[in-house]
Protein backbone atom coordinates (compact mmCIF):
# COMPACT_ATOMS: atom_id res chain seq x y z
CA UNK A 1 147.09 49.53 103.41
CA UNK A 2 150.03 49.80 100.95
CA UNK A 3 147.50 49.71 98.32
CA UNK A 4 145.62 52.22 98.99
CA UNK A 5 148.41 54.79 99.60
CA UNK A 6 149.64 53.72 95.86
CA UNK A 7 145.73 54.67 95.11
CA UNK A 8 146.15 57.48 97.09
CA UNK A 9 149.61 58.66 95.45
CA UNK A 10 148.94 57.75 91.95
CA UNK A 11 144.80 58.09 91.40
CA UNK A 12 142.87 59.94 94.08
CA UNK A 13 145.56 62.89 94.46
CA UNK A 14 146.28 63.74 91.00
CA UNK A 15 142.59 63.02 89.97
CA UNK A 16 141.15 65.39 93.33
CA UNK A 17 144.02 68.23 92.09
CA UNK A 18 142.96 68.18 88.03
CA UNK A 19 139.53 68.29 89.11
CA UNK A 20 140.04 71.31 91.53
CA UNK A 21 142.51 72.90 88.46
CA UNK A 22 140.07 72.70 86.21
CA UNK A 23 136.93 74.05 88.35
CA UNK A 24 139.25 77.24 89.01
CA UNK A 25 139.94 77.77 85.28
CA UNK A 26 136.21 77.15 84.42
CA UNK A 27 135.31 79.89 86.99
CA UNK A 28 138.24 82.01 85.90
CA UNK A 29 136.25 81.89 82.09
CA UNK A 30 133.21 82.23 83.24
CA UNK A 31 134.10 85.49 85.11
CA UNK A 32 136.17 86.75 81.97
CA UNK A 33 133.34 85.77 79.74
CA UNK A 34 130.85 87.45 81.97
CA UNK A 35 133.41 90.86 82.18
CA UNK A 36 133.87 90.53 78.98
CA UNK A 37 130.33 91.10 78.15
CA UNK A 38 128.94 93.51 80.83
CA UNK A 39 129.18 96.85 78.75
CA UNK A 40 127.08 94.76 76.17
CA UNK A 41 125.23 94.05 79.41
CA UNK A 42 124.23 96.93 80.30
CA UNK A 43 123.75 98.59 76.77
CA UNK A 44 120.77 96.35 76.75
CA UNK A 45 119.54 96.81 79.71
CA UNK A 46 119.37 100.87 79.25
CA UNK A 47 117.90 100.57 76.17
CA UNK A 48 115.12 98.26 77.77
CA UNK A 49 114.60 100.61 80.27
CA UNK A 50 114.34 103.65 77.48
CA UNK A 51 112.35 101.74 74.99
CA UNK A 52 109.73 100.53 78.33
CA UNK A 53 109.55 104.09 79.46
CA UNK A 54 108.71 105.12 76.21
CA UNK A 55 105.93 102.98 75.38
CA UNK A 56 104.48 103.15 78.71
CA UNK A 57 104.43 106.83 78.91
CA UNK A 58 103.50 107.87 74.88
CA UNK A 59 100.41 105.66 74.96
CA UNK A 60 100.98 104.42 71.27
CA UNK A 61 98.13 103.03 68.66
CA UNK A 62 97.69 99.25 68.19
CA UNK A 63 99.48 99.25 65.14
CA UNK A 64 102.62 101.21 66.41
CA UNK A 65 103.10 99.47 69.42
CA UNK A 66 102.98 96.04 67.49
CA UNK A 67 105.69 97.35 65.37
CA UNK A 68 108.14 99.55 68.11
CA UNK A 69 107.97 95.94 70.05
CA UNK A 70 109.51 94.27 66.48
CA UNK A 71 111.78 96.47 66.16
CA UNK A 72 113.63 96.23 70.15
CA UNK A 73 113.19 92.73 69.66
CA UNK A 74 115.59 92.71 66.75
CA UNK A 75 118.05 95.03 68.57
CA UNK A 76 118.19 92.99 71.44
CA UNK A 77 119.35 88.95 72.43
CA UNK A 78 115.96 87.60 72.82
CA UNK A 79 116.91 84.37 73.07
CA UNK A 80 119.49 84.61 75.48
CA UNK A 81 118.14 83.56 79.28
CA UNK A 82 119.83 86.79 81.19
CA UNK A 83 118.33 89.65 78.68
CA UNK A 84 114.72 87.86 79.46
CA UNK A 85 115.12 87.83 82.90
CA UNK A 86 116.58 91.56 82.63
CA UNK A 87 113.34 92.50 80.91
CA UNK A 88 111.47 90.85 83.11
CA UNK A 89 112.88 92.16 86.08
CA UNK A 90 112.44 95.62 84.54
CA UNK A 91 108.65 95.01 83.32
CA UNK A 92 107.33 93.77 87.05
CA UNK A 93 109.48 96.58 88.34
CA UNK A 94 107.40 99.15 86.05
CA UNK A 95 104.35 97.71 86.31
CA UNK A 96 104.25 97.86 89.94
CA UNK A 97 104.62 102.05 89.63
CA UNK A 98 101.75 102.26 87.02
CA UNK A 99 97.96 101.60 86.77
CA UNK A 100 95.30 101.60 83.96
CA UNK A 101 96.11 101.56 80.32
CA UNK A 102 99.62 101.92 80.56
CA UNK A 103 100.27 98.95 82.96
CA UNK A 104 97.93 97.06 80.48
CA UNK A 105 100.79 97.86 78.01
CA UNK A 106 103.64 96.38 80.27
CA UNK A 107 101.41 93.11 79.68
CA UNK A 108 101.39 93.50 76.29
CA UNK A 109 104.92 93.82 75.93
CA UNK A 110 105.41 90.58 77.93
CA UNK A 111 102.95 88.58 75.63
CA UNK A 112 104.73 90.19 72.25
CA UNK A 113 108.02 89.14 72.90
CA UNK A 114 107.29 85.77 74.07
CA UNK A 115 108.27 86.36 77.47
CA UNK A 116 105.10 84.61 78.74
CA UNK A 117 106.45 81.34 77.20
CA UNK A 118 109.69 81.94 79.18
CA UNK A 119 107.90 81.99 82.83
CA UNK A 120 105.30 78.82 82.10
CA UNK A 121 109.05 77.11 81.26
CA UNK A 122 110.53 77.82 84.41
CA UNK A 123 106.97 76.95 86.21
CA UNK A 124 107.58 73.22 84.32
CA UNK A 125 111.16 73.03 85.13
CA UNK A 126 112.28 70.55 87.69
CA UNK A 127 114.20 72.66 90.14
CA UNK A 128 111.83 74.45 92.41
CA UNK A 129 113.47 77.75 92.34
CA UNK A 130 112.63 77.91 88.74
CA UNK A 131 109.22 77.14 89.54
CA UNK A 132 109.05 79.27 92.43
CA UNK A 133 110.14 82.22 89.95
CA UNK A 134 107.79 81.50 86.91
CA UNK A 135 104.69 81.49 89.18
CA UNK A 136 105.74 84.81 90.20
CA UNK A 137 106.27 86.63 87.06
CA UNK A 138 102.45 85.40 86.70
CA UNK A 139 101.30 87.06 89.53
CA UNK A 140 103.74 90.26 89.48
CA UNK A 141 102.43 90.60 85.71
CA UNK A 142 99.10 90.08 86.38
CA UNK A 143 99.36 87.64 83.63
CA UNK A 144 95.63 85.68 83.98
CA UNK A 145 96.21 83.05 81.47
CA UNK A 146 98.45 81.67 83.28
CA UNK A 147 96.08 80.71 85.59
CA UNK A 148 95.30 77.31 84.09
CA UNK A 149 98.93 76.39 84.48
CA UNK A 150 99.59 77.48 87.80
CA UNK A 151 96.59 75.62 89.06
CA UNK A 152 98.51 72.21 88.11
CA UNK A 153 100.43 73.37 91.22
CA UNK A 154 97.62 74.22 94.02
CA UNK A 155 97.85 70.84 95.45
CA UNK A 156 101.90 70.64 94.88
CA UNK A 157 103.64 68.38 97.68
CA UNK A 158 106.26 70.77 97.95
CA UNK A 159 104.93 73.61 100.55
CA UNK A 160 106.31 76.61 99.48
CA UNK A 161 105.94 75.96 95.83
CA UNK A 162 102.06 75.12 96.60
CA UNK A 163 101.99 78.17 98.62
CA UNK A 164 103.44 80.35 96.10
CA UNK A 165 100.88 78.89 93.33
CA UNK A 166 98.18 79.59 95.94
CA UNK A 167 98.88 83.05 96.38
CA UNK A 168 99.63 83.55 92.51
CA UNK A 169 96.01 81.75 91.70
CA UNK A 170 94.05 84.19 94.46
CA UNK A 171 96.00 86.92 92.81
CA UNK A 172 95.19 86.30 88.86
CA UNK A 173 91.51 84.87 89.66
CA UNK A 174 90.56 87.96 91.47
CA UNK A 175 89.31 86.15 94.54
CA UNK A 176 88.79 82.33 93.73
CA UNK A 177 89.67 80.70 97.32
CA UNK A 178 89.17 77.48 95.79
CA UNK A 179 92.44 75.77 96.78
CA UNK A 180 92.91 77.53 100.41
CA UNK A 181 92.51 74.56 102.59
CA UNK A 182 95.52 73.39 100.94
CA UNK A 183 97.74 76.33 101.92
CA UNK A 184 101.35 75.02 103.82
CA UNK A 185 101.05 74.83 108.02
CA UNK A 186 104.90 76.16 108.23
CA UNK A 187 104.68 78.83 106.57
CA UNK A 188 101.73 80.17 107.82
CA UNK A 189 103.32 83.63 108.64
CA UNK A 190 104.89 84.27 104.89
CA UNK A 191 101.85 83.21 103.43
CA UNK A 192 99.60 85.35 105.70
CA UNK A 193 101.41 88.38 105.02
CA UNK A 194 101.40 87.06 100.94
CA UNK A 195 97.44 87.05 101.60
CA UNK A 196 96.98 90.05 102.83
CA UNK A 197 99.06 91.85 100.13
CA UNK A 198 96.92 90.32 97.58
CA UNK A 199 94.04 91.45 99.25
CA UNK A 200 94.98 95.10 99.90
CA UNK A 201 96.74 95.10 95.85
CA UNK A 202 93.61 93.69 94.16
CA UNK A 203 90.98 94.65 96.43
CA UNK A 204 89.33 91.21 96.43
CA UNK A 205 85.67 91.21 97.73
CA UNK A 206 85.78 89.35 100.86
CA UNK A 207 85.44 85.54 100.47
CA UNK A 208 81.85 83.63 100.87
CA UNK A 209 84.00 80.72 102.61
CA UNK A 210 85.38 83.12 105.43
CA UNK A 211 82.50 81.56 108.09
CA UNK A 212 84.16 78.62 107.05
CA UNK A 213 87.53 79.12 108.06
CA UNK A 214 87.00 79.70 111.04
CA UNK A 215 85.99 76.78 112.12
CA UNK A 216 89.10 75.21 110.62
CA UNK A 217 91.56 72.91 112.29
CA UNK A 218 94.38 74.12 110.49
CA UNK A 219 96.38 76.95 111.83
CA UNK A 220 97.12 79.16 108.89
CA UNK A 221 93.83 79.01 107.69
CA UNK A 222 92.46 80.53 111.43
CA UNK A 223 95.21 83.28 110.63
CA UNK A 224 94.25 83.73 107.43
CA UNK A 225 90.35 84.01 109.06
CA UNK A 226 91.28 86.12 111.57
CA UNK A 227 93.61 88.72 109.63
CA UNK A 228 91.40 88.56 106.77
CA UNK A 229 88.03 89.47 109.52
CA UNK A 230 90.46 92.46 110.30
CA UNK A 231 90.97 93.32 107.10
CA UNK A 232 87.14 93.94 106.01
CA UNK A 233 86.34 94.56 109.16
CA UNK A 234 84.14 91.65 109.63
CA UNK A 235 82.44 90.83 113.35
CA UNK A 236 79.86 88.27 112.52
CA UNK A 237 81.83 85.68 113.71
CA UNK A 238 83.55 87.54 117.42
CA UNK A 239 82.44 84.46 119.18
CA UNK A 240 84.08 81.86 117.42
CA UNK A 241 87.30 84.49 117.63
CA UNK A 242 86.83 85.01 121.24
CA UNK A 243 86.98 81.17 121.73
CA UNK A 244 90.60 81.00 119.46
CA UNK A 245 92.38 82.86 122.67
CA UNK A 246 92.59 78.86 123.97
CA UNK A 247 94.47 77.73 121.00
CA UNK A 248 97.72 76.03 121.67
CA UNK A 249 99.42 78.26 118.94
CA UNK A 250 101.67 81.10 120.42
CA UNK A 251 101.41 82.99 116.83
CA UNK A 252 97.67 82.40 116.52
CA UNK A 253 96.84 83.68 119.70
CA UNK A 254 98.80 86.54 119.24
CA UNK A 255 96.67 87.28 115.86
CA UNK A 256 93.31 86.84 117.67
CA UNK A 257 94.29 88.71 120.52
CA UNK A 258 95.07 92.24 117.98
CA UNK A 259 92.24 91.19 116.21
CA UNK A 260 89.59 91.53 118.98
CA UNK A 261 91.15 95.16 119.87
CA UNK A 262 91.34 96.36 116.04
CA UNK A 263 87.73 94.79 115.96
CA UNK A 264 86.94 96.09 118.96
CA UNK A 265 85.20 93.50 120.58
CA UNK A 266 84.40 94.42 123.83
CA UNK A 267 82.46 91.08 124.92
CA UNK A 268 86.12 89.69 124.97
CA UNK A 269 87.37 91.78 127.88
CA UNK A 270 86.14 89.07 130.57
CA UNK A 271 88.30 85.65 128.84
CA UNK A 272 90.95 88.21 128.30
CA UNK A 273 91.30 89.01 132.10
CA UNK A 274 90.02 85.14 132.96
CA UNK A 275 93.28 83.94 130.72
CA UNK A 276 95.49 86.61 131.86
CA UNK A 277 97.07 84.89 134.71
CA UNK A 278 98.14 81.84 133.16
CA UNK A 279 99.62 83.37 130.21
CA UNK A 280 103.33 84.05 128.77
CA UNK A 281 104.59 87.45 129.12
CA UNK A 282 104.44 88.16 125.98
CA UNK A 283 101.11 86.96 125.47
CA UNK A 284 100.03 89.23 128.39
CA UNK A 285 101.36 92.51 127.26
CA UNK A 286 99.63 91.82 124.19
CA UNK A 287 96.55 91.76 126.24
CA UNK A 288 97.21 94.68 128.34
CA UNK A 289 97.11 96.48 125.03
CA UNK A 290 93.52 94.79 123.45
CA UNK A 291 92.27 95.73 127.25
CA UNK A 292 93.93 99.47 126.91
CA UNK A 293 91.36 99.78 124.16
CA UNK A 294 88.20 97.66 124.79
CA UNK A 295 88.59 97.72 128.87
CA UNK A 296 85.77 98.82 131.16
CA UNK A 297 84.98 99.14 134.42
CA UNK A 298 86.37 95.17 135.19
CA UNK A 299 89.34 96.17 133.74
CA UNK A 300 89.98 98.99 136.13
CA UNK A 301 89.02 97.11 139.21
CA UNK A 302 91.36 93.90 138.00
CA UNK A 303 94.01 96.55 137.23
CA UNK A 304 94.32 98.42 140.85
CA UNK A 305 94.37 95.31 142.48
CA UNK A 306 96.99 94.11 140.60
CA UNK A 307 99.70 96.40 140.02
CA UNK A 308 101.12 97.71 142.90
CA UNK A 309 102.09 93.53 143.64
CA UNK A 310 103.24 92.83 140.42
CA UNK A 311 106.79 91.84 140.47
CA UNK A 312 107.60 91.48 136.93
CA UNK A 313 108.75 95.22 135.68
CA UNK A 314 107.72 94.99 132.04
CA UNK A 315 103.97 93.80 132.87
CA UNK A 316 103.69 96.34 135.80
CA UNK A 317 104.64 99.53 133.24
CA UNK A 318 102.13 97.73 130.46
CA UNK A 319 99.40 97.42 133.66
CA UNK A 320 100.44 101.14 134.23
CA UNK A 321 99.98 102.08 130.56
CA UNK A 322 96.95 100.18 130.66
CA UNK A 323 95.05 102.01 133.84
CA UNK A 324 96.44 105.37 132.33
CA UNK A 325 93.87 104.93 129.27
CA UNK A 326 90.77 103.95 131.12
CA UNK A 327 91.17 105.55 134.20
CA UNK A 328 93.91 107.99 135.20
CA UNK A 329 92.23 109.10 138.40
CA UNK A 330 92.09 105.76 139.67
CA UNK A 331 95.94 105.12 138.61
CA UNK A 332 96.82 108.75 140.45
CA UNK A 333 95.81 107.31 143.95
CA UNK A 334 97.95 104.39 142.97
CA UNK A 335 100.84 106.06 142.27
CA UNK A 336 99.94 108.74 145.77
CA UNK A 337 100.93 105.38 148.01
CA UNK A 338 104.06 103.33 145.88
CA UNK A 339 106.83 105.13 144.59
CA UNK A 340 107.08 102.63 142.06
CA UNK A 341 103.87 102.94 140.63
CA UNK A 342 104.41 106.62 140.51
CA UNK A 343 107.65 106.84 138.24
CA UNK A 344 105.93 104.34 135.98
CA UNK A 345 103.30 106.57 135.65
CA UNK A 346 105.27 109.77 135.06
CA UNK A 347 107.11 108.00 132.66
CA UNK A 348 104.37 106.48 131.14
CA UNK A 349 102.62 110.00 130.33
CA UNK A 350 106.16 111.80 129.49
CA UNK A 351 106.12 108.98 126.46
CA UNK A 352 102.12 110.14 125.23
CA UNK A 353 103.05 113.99 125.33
């Protein structure tokens, strides 16, 4: 015991407090350093933002272009890390306002000053983030050579980096699902959302595998087949949909349920009602609204015998809401005979005027 309080005393103490002494001063530099050089800082980063407007926007020759990019580069620290991140930054940021020839130039830019060797060296970096970020400048950029580099990373064990190299591929390649089976389970919502992006961005015919996805196991690739049905408005498949509302995932459900009222598949309206019963709340308001649209005359009966014994408040206003769409006779005589019923409804069609 005594010798470890003379350790304590005489080693770990004074060795813990230089350590801690010294990390303050190096953050104290670092932030002086960093002051120190912020007007520089920002000197370059308005002239980046003048010199991109003004190539973008005068439409130069070949020749011109070549040489105006020569010239910034010698004006500016190249070879420092921040300024190509800055210009980076400001390219995808500009490139994401333009189209046609002058977003063609934003790429051009990118390739002249090297910047495309930057982002393949952060894809081949060890730490992920840097990865993460590389594969994006690729796809912001629209930069399609990089294409044979990112797809080193389709099959990635690390989810979101595969995920991100997925997206980026689809993206560059213009609609090669090649690699889609391999998308990440738990992240199935971000890379939905990523997918559909892409889609709507690059307006990617609809992909040849798409009967095939359906019939997948995996649950972001029956999101990605249901959103994506949605998205071209694609019904060839509304039975193997239909049959999805028994899948044990909450989210998936939730998808195929909005699906079959923005598809409009009105051969769903009897498992809707069958499953209605046994569901969440949740999941039944979201069927109260796909029956609000596709409902028919089952819908109405099922409706007036349930709601005036419906307990639960939220599902009796969304049964109100419901009846009010396909039949607001029927939902009148309701309300005539429960109280209830009848400031739902008034409240209910005080929200639609």
């Amino acid at each position: 015991m005594e010798h470890f309080i003379f350790d304590l005393k005489y080693y770990i103490i004074p060795s813990f407090s230089i350590a801690t002494l010294s990390l303050a001063i190096i953050l104290i530099l670092n932030r002086v350093y960093y002051q120190y050089n912020l007007p520089s800082r920002h000197l370059i980063i308005r002239k980046s933002e003048k010199f991109l407007t003004e190539i973008t926007l005068s439409k130069p020759d070949k020749n011109t272009l070549k040489y105006k990019i020569a010239q910034f580069k010698s004006e500016i620290p190249i070879n420092r890390s921040w300024c190509k991140e800055m210009l980076i930054e400001d390219m995808i940021r500009m490139k994401s306002n333009l189209k046609g020839k002058t977003a063609k130039n934003i790429l051009i830019i990118y390739k002249q000053l090297d910047l495309n060797h930057y982002s393949a060296s952060l894809i081949r970096d060890f730490r992920k983030y840097k990865k993460r970020e590389g594969i994006y400048h690729f796809q912001a950029l629209g930069y399609r050579p990089g294409i044979s580099l990112i797809r080193k990373y389709l099959y990635h064990p690390d989810k979101i980096i595969r995920s991100n190299a997925n997206i980026a591929y689809l993206a560059l390649s213009k609609g090669d699902w090649q690699a889609i089976n391999k998308l990440p389970v738990k992240v199935s919502i971000i890379t939905t959302i990523k997918v559909m992006d892409v889609l709507h961005s690059e307006k990617i015919p609809i992909p040849p595998q798409i009967d095939l996805w359906i019939e997948s196991e995996n649950p972001t690739i029956l999101k990605l087949a249901v959103m994506t049905m949605v998205f071209y408005n694609y019904t060839n498949k509304a039975s193997k949909i239909i049959k999805l509302l028994h899948h044990e995932n909450k989210s998936l459900k939730i998808d195929v349920i909005t699906a079959i009222q923005d598809l409009y598949l009105e051969e769903a309206e009897e498992e809707l009602i069958k499953i209605f019963p046994t569901e969440s709340v949740e999941i039944q308001i979201e069927i109260l609204d796909a029956l609000s649209v596709i409902g028919s005359e089952k819908t109405i009966i099922y409706l007036k015998n349930e709601i005036e014994k419906q307990e639960i408040k939220d599902i009796k206003l969304k049964m109100v809401f419901c009846l009010n769409n396909l039949d607001s006779i029927s939902l009148d005589v309701l309300g005539s005979y429960d109280p209830d019923t009848q400031k739902m409804i008034n409240h209910t069609r005080k929200l639609q005027l």
